[in-house]
N, C-alpha and C. Protein backbone atom coordinates (compact mmCIF):
# COMPACT_ATOMS: atom_id res chain seq x y z
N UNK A 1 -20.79 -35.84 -56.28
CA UNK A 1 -20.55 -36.35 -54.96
C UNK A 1 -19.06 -36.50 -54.73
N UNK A 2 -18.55 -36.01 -53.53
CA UNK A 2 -17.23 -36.44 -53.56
C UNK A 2 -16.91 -37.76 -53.18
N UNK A 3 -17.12 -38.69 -52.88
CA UNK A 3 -16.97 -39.97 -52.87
C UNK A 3 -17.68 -41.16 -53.75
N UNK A 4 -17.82 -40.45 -54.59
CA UNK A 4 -18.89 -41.51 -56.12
C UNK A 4 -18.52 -42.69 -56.15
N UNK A 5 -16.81 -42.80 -56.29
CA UNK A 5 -16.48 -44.16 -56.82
C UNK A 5 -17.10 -45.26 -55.06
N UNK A 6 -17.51 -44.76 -54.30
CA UNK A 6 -18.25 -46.01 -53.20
C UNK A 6 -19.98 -46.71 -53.71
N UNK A 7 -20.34 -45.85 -54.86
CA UNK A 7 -21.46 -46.33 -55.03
C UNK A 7 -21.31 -47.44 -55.65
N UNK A 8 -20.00 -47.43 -56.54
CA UNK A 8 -19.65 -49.09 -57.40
C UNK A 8 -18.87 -49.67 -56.68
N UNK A 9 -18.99 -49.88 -55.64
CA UNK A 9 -18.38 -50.71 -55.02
C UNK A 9 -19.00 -51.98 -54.78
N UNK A 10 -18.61 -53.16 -54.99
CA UNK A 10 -19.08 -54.41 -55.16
C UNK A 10 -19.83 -54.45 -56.28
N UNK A 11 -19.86 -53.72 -57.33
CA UNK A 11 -20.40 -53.99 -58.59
C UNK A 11 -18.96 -54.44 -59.81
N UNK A 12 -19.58 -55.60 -60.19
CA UNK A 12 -18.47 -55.42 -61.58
C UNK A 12 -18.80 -56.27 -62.92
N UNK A 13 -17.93 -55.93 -64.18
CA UNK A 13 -18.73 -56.39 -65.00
C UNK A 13 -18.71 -57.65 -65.53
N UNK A 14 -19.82 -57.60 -66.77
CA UNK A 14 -20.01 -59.11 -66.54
C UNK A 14 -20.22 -59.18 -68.89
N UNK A 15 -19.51 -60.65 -68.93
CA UNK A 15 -20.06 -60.74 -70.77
C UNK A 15 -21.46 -60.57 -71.02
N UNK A 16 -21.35 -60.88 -71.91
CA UNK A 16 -22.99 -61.44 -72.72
C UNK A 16 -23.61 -62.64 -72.28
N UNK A 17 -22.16 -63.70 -71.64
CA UNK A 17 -23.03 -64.84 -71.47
C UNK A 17 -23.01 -64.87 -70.19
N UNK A 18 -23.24 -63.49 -69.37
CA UNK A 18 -23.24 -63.30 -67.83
C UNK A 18 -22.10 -63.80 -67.15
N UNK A 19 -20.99 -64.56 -67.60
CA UNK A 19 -19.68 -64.21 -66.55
C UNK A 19 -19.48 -62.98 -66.33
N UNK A 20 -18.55 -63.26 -65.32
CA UNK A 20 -17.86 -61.96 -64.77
C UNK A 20 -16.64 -61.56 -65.29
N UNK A 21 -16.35 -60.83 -65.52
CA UNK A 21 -14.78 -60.27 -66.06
C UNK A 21 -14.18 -59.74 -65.20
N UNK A 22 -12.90 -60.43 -64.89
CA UNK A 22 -11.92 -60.27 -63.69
C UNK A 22 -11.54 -58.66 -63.70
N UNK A 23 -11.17 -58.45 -63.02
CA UNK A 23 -10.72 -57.12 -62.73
C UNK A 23 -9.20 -56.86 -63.13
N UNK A 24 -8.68 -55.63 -63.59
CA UNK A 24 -7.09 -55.36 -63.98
C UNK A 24 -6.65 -55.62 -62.81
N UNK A 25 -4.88 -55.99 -62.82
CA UNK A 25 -4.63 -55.87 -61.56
C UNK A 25 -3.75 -54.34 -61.99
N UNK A 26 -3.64 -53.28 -60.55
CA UNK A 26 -3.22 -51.87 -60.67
C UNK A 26 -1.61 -52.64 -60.42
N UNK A 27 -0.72 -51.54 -60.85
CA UNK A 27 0.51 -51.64 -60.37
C UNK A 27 0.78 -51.26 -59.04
N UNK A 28 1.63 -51.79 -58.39
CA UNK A 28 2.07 -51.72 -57.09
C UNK A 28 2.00 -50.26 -56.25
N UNK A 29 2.59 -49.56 -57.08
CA UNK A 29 2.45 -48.03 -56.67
C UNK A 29 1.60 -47.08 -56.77
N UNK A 30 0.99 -47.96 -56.79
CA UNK A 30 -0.80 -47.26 -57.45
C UNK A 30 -1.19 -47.63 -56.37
N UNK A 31 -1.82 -46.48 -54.83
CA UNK A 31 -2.30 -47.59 -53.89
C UNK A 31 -3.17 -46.27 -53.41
N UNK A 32 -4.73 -46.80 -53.02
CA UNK A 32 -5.62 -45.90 -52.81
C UNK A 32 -5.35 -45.02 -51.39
N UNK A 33 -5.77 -44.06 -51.26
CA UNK A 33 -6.35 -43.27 -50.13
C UNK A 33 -7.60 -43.05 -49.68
N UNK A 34 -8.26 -42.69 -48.27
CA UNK A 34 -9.35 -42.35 -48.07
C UNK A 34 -10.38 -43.50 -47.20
N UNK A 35 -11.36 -43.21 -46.74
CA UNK A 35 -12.26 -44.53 -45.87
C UNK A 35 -12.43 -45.82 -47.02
N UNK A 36 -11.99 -46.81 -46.50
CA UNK A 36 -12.58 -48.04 -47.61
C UNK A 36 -12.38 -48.45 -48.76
N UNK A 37 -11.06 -47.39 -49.22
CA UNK A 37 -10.69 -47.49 -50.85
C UNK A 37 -9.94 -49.17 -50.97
N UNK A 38 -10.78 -49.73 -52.08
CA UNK A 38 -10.51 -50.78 -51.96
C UNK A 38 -9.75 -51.40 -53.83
N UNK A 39 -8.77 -51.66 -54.30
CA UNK A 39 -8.83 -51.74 -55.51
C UNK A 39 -9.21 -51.46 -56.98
N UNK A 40 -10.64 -51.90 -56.31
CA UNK A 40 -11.85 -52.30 -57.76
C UNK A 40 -12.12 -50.55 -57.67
N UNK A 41 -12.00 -50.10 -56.47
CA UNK A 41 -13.09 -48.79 -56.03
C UNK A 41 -11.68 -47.66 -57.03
N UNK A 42 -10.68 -48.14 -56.33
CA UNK A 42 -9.46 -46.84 -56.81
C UNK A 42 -9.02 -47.33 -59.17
N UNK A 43 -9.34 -48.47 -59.44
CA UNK A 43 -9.47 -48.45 -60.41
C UNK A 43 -10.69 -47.72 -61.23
N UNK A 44 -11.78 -47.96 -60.92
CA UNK A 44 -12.84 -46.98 -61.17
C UNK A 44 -12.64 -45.53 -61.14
N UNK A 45 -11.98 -45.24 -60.19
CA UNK A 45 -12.00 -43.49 -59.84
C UNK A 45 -10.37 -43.04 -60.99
N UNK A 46 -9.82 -44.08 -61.11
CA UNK A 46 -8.56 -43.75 -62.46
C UNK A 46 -9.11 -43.97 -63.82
N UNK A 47 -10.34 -45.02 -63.91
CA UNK A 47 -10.58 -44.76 -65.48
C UNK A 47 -11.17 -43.47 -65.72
N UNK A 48 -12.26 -43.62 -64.68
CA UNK A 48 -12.98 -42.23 -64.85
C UNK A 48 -11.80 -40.74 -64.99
N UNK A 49 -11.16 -40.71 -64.06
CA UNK A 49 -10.20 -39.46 -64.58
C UNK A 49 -9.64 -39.09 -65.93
N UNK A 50 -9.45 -40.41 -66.38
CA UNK A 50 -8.32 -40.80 -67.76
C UNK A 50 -9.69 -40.53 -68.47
N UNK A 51 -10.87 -40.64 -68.69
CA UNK A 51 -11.74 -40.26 -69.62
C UNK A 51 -12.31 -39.67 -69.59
N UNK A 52 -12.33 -38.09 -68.03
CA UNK A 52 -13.27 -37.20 -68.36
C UNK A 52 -12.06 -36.16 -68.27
N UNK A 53 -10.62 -36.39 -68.03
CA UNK A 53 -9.86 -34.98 -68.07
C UNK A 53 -8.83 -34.85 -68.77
N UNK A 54 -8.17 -33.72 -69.36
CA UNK A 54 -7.10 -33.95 -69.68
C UNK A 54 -5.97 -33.46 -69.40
N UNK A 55 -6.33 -33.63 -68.34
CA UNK A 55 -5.21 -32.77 -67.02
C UNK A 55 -4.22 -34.58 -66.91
N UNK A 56 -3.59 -34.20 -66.42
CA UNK A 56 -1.96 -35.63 -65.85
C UNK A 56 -2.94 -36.01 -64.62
N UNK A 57 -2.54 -37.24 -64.61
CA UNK A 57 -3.52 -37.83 -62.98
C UNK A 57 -1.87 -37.97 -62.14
N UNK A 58 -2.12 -37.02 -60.97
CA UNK A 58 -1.24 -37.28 -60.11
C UNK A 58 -0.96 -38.21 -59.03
N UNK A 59 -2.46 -38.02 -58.88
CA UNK A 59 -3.18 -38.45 -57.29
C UNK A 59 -2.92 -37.39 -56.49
N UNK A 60 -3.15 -37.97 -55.10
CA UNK A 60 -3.58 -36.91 -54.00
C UNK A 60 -1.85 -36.45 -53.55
N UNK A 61 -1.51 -35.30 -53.88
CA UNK A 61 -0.63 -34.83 -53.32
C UNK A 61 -0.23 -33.85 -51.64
N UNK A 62 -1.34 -33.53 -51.05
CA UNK A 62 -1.15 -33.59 -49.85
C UNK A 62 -1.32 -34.93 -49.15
N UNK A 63 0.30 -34.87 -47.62
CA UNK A 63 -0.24 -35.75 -46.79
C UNK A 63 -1.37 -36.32 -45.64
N UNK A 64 -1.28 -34.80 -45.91
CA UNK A 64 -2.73 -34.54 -44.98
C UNK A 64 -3.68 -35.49 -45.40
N UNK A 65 -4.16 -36.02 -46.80
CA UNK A 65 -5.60 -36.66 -46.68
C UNK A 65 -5.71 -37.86 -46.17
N UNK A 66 -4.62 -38.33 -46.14
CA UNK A 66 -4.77 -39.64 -45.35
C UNK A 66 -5.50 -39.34 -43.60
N UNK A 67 -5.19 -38.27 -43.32
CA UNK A 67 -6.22 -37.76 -42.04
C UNK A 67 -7.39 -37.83 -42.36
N UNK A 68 -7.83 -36.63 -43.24
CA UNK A 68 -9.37 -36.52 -43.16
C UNK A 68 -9.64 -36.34 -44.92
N UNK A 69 -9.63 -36.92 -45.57
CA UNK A 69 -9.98 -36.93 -47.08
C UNK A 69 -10.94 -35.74 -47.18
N UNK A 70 -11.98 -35.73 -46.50
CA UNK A 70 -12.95 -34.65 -47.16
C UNK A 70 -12.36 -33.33 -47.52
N UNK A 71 -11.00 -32.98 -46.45
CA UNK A 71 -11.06 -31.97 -46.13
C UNK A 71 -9.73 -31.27 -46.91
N UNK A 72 -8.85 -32.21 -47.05
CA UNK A 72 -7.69 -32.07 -48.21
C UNK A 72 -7.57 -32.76 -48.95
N UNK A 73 -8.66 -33.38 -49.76
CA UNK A 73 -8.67 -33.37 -51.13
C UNK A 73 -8.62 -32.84 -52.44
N UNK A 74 -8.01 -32.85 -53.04
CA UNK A 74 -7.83 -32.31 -54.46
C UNK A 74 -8.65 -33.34 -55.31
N UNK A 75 -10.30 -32.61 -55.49
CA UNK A 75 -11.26 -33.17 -56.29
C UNK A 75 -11.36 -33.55 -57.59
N UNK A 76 -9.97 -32.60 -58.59
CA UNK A 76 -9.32 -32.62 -59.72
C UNK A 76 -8.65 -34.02 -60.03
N UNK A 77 -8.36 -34.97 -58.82
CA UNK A 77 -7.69 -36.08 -58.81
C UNK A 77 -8.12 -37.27 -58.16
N UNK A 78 -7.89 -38.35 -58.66
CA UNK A 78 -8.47 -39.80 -58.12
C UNK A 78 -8.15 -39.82 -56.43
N UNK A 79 -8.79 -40.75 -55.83
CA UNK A 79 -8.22 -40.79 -54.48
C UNK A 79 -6.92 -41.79 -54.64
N UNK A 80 -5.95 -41.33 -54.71
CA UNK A 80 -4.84 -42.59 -54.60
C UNK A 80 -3.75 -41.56 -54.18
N UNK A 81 -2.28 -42.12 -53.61
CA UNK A 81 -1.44 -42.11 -53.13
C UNK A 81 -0.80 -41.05 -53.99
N UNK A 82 0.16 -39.85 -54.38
CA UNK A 82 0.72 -39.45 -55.60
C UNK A 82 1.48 -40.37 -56.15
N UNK A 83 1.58 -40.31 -57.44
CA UNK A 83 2.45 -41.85 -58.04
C UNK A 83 3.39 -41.05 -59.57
N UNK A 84 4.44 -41.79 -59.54
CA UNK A 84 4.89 -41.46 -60.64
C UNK A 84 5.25 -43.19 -61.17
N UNK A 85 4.79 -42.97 -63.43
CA UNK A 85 4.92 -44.33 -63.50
C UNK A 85 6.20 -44.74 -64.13
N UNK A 86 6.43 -45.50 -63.98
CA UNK A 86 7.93 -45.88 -64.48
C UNK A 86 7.56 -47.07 -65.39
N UNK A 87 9.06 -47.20 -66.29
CA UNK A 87 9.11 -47.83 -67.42
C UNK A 87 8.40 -49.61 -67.26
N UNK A 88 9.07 -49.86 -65.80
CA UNK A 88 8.65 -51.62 -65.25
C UNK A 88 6.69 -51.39 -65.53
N UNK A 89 6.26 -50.29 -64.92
CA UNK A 89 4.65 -50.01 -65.04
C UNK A 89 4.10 -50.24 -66.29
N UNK A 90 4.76 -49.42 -67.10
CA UNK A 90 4.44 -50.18 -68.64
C UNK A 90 4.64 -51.64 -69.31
N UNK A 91 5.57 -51.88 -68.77
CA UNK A 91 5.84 -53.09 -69.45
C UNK A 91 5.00 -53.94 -68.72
């Protein structure tokens, strides 16, 4: 599906003794694209990349998708902004 990461949306996880486990926070320049991309949704669609490819995650490098996502998307890549990470990102 091209929009998968909306099916986990409002889902997240939880221990053994049923809390919830807070969510990462993304770095600043990490900022989604597309209808509704919401945090939790654009972290999901970056782990998943980081563990099914081993291609560089760029993100979406046309400006175009911020128009119409379906239609200039690069499916190879998370929905997010293009990003490059810098040293402050690591630390």
């Amino acid at each position: 599906q091209l929009f998968w990461e909306k099916r986990l949306q409002g889902l997240s996880a939880s221990d053994v003794s049923e809390q919830m486990i807070k969510s990462m926070e993304l770095p600043k320049g990490l900022q989604g694209v597309g209808p509704g991309n919401t945090s939790d949704t654009l972290l999901s669609a970056v782990a998943s990349a980081l563990h099914t490819s081993t291609a560089p995650i760029t993100g979406q490098n046309s400006a175009a998708v911020e128009k119409n996502p379906g239609v200039w998307l690069n499916t190879a890549q998370p929905l997010c902004k293009a990003f490059v990470v810098t040293d402050d990102d690591i630390r």
